[in-house]
N, C-alpha and C. Protein backbone atom coordinates (compact mmCIF):
# COMPACT_ATOMS: atom_id res chain seq x y z
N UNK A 1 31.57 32.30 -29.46
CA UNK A 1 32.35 32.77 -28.32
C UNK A 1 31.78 32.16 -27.05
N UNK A 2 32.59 31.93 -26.00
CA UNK A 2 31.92 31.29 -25.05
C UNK A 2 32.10 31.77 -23.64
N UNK A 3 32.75 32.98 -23.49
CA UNK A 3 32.61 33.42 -22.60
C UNK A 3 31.77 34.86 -22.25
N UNK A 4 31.12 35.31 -21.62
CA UNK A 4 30.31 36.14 -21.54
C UNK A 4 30.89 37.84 -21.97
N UNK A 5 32.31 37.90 -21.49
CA UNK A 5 32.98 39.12 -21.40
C UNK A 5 33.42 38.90 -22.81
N UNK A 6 33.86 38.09 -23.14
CA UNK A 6 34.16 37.76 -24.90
C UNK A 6 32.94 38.70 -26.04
N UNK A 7 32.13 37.46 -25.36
CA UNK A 7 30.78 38.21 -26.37
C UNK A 7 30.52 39.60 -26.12
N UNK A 8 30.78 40.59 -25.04
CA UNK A 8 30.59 41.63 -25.18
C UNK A 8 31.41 42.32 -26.04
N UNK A 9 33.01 42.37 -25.73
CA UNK A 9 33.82 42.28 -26.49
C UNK A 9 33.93 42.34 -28.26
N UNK A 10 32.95 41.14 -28.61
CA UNK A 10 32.77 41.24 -29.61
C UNK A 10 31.95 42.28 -30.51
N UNK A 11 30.96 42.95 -29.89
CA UNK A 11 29.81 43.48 -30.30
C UNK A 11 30.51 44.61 -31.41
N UNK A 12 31.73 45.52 -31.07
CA UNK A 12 32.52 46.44 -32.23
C UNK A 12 33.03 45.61 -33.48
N UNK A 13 33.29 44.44 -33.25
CA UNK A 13 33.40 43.99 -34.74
C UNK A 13 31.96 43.35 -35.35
N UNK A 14 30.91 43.47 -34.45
CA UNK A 14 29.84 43.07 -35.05
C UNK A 14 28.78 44.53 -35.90
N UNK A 15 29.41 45.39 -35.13
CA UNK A 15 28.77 46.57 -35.59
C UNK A 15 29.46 46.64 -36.78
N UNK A 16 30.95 46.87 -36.91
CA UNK A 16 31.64 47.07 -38.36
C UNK A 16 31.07 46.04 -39.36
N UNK A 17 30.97 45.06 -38.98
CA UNK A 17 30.37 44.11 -40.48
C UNK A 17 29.03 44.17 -40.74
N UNK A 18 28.13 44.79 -39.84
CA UNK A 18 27.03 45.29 -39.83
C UNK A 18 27.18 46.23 -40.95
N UNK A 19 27.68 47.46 -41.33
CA UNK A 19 28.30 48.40 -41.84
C UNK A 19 28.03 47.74 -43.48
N UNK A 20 28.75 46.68 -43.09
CA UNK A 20 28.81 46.55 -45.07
C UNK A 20 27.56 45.13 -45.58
N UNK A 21 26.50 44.89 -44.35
CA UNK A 21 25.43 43.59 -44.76
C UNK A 21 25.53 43.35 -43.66
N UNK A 22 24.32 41.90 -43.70
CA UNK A 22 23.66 41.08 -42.66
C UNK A 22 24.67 40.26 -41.91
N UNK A 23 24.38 40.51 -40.76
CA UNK A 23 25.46 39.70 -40.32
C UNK A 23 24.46 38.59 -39.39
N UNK A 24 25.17 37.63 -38.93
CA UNK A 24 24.44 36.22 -38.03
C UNK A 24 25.35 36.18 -37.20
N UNK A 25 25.20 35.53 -36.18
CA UNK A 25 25.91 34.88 -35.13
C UNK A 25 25.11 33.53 -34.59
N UNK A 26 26.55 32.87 -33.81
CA UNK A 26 25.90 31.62 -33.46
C UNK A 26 27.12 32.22 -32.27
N UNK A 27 25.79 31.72 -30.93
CA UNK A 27 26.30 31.92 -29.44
C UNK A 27 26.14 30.53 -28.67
N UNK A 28 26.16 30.63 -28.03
CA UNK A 28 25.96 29.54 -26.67
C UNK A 28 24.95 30.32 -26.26
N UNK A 29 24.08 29.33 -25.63
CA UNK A 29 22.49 29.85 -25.07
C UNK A 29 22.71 30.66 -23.96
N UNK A 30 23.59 31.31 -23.33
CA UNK A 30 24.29 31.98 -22.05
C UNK A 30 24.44 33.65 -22.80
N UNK A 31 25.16 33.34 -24.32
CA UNK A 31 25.43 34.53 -24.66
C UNK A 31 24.75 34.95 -25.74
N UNK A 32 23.90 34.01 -26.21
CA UNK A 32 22.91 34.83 -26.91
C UNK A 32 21.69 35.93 -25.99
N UNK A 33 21.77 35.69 -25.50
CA UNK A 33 20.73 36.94 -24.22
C UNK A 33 21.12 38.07 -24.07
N UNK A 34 22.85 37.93 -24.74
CA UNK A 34 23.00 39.54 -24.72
C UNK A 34 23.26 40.29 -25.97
N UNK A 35 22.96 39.62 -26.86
CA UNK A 35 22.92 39.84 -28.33
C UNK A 35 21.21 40.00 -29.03
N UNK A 36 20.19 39.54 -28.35
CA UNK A 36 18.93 38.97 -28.35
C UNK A 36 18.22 40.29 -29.26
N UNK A 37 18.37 41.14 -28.31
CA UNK A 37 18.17 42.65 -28.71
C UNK A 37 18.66 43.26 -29.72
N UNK A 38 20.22 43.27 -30.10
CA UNK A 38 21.06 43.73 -31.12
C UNK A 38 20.87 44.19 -32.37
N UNK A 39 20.48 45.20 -32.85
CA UNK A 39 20.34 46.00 -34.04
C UNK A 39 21.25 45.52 -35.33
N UNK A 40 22.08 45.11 -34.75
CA UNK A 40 23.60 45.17 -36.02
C UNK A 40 23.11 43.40 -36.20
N UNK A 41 22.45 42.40 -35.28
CA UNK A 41 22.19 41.12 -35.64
C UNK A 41 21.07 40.75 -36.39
N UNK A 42 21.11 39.82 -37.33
CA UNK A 42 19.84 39.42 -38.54
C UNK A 42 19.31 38.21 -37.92
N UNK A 43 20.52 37.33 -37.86
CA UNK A 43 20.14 36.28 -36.97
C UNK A 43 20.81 35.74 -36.11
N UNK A 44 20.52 35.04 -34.91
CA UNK A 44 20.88 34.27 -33.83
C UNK A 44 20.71 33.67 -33.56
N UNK A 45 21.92 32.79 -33.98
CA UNK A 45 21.89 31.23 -33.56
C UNK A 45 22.36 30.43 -32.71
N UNK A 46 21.15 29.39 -31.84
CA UNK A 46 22.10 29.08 -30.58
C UNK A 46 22.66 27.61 -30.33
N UNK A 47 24.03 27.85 -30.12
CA UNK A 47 24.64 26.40 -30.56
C UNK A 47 24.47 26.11 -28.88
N UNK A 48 23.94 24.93 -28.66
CA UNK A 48 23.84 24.65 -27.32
C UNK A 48 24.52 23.16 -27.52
N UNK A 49 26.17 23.33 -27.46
CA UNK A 49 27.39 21.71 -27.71
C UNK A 49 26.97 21.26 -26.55
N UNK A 50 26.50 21.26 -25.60
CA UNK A 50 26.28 20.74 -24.58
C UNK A 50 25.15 19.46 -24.50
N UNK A 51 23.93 20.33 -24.92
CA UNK A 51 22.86 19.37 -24.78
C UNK A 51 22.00 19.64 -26.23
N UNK A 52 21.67 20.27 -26.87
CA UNK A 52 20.79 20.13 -27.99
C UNK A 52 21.45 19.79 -29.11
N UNK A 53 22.85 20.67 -29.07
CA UNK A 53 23.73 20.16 -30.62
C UNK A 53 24.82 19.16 -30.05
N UNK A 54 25.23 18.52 -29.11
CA UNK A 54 26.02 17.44 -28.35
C UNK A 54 26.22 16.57 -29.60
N UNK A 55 27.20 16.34 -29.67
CA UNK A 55 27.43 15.17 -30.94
C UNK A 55 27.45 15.18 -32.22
N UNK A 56 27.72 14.57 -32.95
CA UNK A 56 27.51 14.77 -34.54
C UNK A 56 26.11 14.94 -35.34
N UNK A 57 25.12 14.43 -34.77
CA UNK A 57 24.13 14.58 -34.75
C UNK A 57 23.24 16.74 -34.70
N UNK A 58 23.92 16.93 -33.39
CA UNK A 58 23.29 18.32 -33.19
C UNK A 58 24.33 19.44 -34.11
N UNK A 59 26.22 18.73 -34.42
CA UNK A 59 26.84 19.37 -35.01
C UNK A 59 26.06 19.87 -36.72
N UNK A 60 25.55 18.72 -36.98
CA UNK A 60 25.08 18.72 -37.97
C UNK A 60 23.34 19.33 -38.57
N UNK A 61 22.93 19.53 -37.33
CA UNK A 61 21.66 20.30 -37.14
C UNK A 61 22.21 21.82 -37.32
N UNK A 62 22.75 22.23 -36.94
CA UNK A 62 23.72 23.74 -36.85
C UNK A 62 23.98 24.07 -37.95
N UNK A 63 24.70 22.90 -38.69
CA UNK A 63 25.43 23.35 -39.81
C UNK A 63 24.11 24.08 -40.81
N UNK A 64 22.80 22.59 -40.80
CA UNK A 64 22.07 22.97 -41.69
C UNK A 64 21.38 24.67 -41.06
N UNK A 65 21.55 24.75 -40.12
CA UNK A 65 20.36 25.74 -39.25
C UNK A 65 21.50 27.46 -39.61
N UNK A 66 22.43 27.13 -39.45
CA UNK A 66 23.45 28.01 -39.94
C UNK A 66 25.01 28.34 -41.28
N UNK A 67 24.10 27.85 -42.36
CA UNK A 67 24.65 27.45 -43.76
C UNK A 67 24.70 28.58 -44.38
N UNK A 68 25.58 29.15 -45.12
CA UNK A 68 25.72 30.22 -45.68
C UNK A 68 24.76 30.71 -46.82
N UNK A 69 24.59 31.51 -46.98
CA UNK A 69 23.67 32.25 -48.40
C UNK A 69 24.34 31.94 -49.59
N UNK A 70 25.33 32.30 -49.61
CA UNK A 70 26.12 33.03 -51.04
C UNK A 70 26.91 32.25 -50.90
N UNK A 71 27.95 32.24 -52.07
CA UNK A 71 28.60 31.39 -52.60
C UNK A 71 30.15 32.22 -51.74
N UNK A 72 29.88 33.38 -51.61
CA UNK A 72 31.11 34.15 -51.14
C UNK A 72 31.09 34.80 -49.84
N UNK A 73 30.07 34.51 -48.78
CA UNK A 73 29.73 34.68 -47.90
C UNK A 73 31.07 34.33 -46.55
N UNK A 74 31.38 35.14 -45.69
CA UNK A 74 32.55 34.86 -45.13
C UNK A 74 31.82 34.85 -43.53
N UNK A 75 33.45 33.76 -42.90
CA UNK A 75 33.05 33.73 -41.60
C UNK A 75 33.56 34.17 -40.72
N UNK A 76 33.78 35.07 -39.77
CA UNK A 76 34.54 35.88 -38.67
C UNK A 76 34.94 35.14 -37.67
N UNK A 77 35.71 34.63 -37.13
CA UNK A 77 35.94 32.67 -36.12
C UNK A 77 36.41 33.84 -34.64
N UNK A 78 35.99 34.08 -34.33
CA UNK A 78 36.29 35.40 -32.49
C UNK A 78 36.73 34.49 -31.87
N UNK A 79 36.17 33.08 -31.74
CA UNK A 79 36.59 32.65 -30.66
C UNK A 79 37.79 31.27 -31.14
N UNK A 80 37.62 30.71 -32.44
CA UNK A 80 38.63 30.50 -32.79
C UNK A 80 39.38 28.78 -32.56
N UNK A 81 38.24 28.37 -31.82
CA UNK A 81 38.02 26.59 -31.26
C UNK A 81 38.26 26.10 -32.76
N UNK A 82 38.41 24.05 -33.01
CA UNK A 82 38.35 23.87 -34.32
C UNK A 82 37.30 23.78 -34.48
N UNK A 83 36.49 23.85 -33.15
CA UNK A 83 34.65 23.22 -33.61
C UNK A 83 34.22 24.68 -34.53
N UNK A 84 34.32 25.72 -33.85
CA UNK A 84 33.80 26.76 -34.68
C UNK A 84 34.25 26.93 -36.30
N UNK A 85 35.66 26.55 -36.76
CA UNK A 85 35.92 26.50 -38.14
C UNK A 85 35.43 25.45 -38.64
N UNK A 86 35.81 24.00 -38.18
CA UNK A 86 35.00 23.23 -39.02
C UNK A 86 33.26 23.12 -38.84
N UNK A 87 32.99 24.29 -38.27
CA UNK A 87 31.30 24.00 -38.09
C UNK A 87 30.84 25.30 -38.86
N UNK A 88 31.82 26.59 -39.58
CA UNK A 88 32.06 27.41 -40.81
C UNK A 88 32.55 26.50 -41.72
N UNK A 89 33.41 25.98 -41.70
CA UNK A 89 33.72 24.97 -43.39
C UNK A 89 32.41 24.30 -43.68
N UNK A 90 31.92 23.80 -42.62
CA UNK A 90 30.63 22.52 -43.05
C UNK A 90 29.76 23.42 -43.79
N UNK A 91 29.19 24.40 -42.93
CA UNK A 91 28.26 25.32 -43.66
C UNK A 91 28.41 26.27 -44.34
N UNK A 92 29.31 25.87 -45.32
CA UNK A 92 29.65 25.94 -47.08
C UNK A 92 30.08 27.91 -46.93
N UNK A 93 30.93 28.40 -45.23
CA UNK A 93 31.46 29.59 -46.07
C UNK A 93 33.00 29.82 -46.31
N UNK A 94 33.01 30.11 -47.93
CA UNK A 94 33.85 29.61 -48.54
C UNK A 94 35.01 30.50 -47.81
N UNK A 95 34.76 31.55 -47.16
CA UNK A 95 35.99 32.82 -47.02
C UNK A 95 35.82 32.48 -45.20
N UNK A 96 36.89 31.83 -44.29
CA UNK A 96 37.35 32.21 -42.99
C UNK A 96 38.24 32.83 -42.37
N UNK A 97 37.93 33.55 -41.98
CA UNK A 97 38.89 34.31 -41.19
C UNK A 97 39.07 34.54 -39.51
N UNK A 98 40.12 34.30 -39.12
CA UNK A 98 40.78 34.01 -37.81
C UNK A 98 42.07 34.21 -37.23
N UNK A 99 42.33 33.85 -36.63
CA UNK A 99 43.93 34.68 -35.63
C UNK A 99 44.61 33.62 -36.29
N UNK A 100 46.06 33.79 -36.45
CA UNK A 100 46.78 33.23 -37.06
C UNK A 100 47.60 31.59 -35.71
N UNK A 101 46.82 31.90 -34.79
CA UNK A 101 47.19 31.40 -33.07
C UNK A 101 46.13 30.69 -32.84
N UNK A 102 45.20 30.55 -33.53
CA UNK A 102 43.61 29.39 -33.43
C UNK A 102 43.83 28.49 -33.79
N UNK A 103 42.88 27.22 -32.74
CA UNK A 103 43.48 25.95 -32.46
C UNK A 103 42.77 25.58 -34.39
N UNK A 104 41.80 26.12 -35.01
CA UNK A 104 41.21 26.31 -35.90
C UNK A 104 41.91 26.62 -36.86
N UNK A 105 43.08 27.33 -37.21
CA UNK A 105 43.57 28.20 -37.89
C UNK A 105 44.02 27.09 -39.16
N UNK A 106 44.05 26.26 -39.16
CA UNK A 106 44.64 25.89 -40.58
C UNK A 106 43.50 25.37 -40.95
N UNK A 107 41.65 25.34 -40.93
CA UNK A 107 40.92 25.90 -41.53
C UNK A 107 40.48 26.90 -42.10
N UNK A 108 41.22 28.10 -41.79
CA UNK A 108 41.18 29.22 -42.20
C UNK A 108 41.16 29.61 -43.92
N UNK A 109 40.90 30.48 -44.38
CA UNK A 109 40.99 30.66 -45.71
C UNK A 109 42.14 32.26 -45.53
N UNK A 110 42.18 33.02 -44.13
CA UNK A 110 42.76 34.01 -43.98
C UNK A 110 42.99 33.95 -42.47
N UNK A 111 44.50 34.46 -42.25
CA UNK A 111 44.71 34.28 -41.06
C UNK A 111 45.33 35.42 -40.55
N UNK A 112 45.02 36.14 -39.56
CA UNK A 112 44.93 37.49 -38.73
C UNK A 112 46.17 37.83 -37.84
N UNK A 113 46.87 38.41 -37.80
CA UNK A 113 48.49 38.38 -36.92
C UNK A 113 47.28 38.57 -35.72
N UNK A 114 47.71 37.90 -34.36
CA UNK A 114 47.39 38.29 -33.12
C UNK A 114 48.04 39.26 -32.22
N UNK A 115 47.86 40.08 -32.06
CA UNK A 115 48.48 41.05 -31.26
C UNK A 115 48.44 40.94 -29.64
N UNK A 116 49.11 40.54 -28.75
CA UNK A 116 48.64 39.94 -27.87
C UNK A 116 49.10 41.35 -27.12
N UNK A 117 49.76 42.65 -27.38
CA UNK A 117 50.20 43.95 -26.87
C UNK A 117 48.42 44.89 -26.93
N UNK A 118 47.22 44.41 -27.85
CA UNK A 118 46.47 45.32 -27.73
C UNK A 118 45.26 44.58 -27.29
N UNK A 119 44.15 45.59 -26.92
CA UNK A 119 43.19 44.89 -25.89
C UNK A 119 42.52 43.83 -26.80
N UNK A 120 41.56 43.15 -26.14
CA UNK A 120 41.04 42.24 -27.17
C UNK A 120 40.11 42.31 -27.81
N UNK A 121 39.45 43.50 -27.25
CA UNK A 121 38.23 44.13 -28.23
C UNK A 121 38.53 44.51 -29.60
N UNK A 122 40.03 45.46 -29.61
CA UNK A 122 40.70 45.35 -30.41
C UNK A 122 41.23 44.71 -31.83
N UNK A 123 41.94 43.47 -30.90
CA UNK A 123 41.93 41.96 -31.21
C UNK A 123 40.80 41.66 -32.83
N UNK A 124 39.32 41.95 -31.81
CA UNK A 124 38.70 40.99 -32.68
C UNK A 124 38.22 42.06 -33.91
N UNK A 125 37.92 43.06 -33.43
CA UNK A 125 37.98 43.98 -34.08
C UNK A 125 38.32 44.13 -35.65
N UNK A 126 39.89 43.86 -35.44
CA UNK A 126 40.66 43.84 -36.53
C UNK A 126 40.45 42.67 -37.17
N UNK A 127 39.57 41.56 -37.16
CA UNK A 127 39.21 40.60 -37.78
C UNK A 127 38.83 41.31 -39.46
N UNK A 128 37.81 42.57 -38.96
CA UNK A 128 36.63 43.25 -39.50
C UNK A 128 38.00 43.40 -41.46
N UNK A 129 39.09 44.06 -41.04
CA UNK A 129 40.10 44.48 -41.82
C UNK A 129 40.80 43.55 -42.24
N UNK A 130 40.83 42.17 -41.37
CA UNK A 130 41.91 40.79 -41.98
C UNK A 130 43.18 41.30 -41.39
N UNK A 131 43.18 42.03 -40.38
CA UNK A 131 44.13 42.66 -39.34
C UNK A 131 45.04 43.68 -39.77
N UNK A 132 45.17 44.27 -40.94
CA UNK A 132 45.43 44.95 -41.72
C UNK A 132 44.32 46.49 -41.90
N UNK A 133 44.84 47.27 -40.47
CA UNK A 133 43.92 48.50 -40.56
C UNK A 133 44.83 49.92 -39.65
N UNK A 134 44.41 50.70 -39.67
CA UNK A 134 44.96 51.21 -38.55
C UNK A 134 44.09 51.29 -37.11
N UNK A 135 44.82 51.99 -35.79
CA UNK A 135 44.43 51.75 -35.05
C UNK A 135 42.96 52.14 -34.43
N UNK A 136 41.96 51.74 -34.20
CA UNK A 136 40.62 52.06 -33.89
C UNK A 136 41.08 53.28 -32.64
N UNK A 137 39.97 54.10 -32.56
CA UNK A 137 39.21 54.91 -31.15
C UNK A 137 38.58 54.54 -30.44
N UNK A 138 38.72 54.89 -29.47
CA UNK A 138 38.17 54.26 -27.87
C UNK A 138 36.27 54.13 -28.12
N UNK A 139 36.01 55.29 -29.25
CA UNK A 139 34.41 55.10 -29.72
C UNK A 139 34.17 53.90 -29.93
N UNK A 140 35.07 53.37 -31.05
CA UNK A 140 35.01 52.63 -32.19
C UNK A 140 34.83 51.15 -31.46
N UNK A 141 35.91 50.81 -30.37
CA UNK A 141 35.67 49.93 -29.52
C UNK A 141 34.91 49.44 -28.27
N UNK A 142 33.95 50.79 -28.33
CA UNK A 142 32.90 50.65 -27.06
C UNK A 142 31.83 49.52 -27.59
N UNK A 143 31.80 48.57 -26.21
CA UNK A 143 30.74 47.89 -26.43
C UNK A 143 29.93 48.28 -27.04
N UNK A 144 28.48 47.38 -27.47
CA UNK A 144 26.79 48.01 -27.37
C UNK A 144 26.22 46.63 -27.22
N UNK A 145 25.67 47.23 -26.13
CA UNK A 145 24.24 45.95 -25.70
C UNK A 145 23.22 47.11 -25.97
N UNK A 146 22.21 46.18 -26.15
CA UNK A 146 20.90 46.52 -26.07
C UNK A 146 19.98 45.55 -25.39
N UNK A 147 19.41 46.20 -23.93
CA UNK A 147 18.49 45.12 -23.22
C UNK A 147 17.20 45.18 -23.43
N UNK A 148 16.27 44.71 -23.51
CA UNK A 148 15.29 44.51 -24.00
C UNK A 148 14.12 44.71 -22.44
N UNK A 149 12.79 45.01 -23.42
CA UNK A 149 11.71 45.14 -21.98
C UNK A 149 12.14 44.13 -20.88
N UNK A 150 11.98 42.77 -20.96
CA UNK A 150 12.04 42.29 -19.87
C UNK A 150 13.50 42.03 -18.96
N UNK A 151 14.29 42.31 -19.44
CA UNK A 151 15.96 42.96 -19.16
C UNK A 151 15.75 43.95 -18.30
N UNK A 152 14.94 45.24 -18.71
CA UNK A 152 14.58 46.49 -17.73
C UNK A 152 13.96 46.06 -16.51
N UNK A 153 12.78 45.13 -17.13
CA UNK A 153 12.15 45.01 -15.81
C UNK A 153 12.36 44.11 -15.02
N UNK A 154 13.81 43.37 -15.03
CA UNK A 154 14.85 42.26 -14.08
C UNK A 154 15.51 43.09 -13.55
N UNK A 155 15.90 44.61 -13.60
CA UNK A 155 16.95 45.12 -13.57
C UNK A 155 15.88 45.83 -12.10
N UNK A 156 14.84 46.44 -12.72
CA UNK A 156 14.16 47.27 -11.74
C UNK A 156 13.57 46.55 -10.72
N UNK A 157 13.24 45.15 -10.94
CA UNK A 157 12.74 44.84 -9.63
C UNK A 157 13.87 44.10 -8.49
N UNK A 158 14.97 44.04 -9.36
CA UNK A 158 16.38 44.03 -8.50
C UNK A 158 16.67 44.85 -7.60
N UNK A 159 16.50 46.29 -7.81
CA UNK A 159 16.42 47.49 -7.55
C UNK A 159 15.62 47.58 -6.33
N UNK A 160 14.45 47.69 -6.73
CA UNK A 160 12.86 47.86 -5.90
C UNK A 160 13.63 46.90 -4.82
N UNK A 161 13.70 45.50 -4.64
CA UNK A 161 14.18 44.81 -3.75
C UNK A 161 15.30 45.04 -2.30
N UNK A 162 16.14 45.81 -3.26
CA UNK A 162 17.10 46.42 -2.54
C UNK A 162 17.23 47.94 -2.26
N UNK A 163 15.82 48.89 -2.23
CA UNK A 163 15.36 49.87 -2.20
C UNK A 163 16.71 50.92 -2.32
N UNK A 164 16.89 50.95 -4.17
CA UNK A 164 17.68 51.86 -4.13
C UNK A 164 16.79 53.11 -4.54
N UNK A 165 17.25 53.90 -3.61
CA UNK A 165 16.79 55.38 -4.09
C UNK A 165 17.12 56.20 -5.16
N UNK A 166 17.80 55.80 -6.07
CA UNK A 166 18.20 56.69 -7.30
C UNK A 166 19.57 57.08 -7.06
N UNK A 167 20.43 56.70 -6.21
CA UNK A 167 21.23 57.34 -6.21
C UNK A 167 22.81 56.80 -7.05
N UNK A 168 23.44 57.57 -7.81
CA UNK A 168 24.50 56.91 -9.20
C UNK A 168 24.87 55.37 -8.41
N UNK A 169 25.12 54.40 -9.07
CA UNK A 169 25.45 52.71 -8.96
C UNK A 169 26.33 53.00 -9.89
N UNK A 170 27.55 52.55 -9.23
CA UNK A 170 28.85 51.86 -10.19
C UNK A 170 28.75 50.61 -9.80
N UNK A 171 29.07 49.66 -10.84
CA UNK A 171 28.95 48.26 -10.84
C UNK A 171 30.82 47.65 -11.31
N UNK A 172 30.89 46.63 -10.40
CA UNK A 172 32.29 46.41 -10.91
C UNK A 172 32.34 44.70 -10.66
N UNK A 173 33.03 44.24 -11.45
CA UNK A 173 32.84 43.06 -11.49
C UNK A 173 34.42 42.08 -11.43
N UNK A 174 34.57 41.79 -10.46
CA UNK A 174 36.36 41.89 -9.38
C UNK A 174 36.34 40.13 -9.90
N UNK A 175 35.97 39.29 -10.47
CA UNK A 175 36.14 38.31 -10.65
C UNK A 175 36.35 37.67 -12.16
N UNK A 176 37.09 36.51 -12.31
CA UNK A 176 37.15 36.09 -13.44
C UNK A 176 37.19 34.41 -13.52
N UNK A 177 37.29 33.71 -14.42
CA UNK A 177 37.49 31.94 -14.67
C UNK A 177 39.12 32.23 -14.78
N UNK A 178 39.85 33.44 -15.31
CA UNK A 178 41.57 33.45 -15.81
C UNK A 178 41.79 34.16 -14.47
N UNK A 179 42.77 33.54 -14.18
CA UNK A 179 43.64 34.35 -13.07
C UNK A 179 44.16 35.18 -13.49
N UNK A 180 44.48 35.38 -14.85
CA UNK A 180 45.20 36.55 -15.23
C UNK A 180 45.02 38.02 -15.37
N UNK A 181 43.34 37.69 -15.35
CA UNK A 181 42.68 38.50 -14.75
C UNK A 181 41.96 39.12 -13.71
N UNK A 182 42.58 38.30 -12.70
CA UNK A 182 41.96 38.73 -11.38
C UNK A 182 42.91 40.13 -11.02
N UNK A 183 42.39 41.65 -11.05
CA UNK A 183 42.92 42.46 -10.85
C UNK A 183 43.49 42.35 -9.42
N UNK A 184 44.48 42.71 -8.47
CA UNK A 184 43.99 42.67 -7.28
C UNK A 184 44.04 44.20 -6.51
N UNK A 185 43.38 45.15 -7.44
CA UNK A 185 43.14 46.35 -6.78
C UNK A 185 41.75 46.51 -6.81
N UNK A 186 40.44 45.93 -7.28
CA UNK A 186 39.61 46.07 -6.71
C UNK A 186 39.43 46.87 -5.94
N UNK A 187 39.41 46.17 -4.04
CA UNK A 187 39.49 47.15 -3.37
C UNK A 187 39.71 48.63 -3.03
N UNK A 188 40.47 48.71 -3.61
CA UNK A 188 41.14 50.02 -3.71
C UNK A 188 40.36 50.39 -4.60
N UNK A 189 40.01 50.66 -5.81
CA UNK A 189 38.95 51.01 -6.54
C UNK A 189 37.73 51.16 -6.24
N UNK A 190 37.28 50.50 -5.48
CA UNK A 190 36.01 50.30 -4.70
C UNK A 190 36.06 51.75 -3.96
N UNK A 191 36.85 51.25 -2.40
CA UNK A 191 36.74 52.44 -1.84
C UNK A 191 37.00 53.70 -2.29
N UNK A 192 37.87 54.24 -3.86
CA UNK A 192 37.72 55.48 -3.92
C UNK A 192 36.39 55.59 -4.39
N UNK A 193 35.48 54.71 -5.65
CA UNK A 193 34.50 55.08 -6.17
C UNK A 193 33.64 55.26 -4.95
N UNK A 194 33.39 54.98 -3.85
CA UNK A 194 32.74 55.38 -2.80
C UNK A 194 31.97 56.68 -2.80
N UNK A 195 33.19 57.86 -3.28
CA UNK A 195 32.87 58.93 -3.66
C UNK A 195 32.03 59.25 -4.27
N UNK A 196 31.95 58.45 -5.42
CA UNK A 196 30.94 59.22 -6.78
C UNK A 196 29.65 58.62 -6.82
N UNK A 197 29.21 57.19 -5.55
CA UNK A 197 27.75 56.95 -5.54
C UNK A 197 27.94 55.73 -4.72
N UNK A 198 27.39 54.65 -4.89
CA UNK A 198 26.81 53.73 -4.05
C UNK A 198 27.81 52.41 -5.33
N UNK A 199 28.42 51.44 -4.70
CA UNK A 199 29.35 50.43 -5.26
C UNK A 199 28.59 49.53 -5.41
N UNK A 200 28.61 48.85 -6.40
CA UNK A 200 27.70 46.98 -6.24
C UNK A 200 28.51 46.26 -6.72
């Protein structure tokens, strides 16, 4: 996955396959930091297409660095590029699964109706079922990060810096790379949360 809100996103279908075995991931060096910590992860692997795996050369470092166990070992494709399926085909797992709308998808071994009416946490979610489930709970789709000691102590001397006194922080984050997501009520959101503590 390669966008940061993605990978959070993802973390409910990482917990469900957690559920039934080990699960791995391979991130971009951006979004493995927020997986680093992760209980439901065995291993983490960081595809850096940019500069360490760049080329056929680093494609092929990956493959070996992230090759399947088992003969029946399956791959979950979230984000759904062809690099990510053919970089699951290379490393021999025999079962893929992905949105039926991935530029990837006719690598697939199983392909997922996309629902483009439900959120996308959702979305990936239903990977977990081969899209064939009923509808999850708002539980079921809550993120989970887990930050780690030195996460806390980036967080607190952020803090200390800007001498907050303890008092509730809502954090909101009014920007995006998709326009489609640029809310434009922000503002307005802002100033009511005013109410309930201090805005960042």
């Amino acid at each position: 996955t390669s966008f940061l809100g993605d990978m959070v996103l993802t973390t409910p279908l990482i917990r469900e396959l957690a559920a039934r075995g080990p699960v791995d991931v391979v991130a971009t060096p951006a979004n493995a930091a927020l997986l680093k910590h992760h209980p439901d992860v065995r291993h983490l692997f960081r595809y850096d297409k940019r500069v360490a795996h760049a080329g056929a050369r680093g494609f092929r470092d990956l493959v070996r660095m992230a090759h399947a166990e088992h003969a029946d070992d399956t791959a979950f494709l979230a984000q759904g590029s062809l690099r990510s399926a053919a970089l699951a085909m290379a490393a021999g797992y025999s079962q893929r699964v992905g949105f039926e709308t991935s530029a990837g998808r006719w690598l697939y071994t199983q392909r997922v109706p996309y629902h483009r009416e439900h959120h996308h946490a959702e979305r990936l979610w239903s990977l977990a079922g081969y899209g064939e489930r009923e509808r999850p709970t708002a539980d079921v789709l809550r993120p989970s990060l887990y930050p780690g000691p030195d996460d806390l102590d980036s967080v607190q001397r952020l803090l200390d810096v800007h001498a907050h006194a303890g008092e509730p922080l809502l954090a909101i984050a009014p920007g995006s790379t998709w326009a489609t997501k640029r809310w434009p009520y922000y503002a307005a959101l802002a100033r009511r949360l005013t109410l309930l503590g201090r805005v960042v």
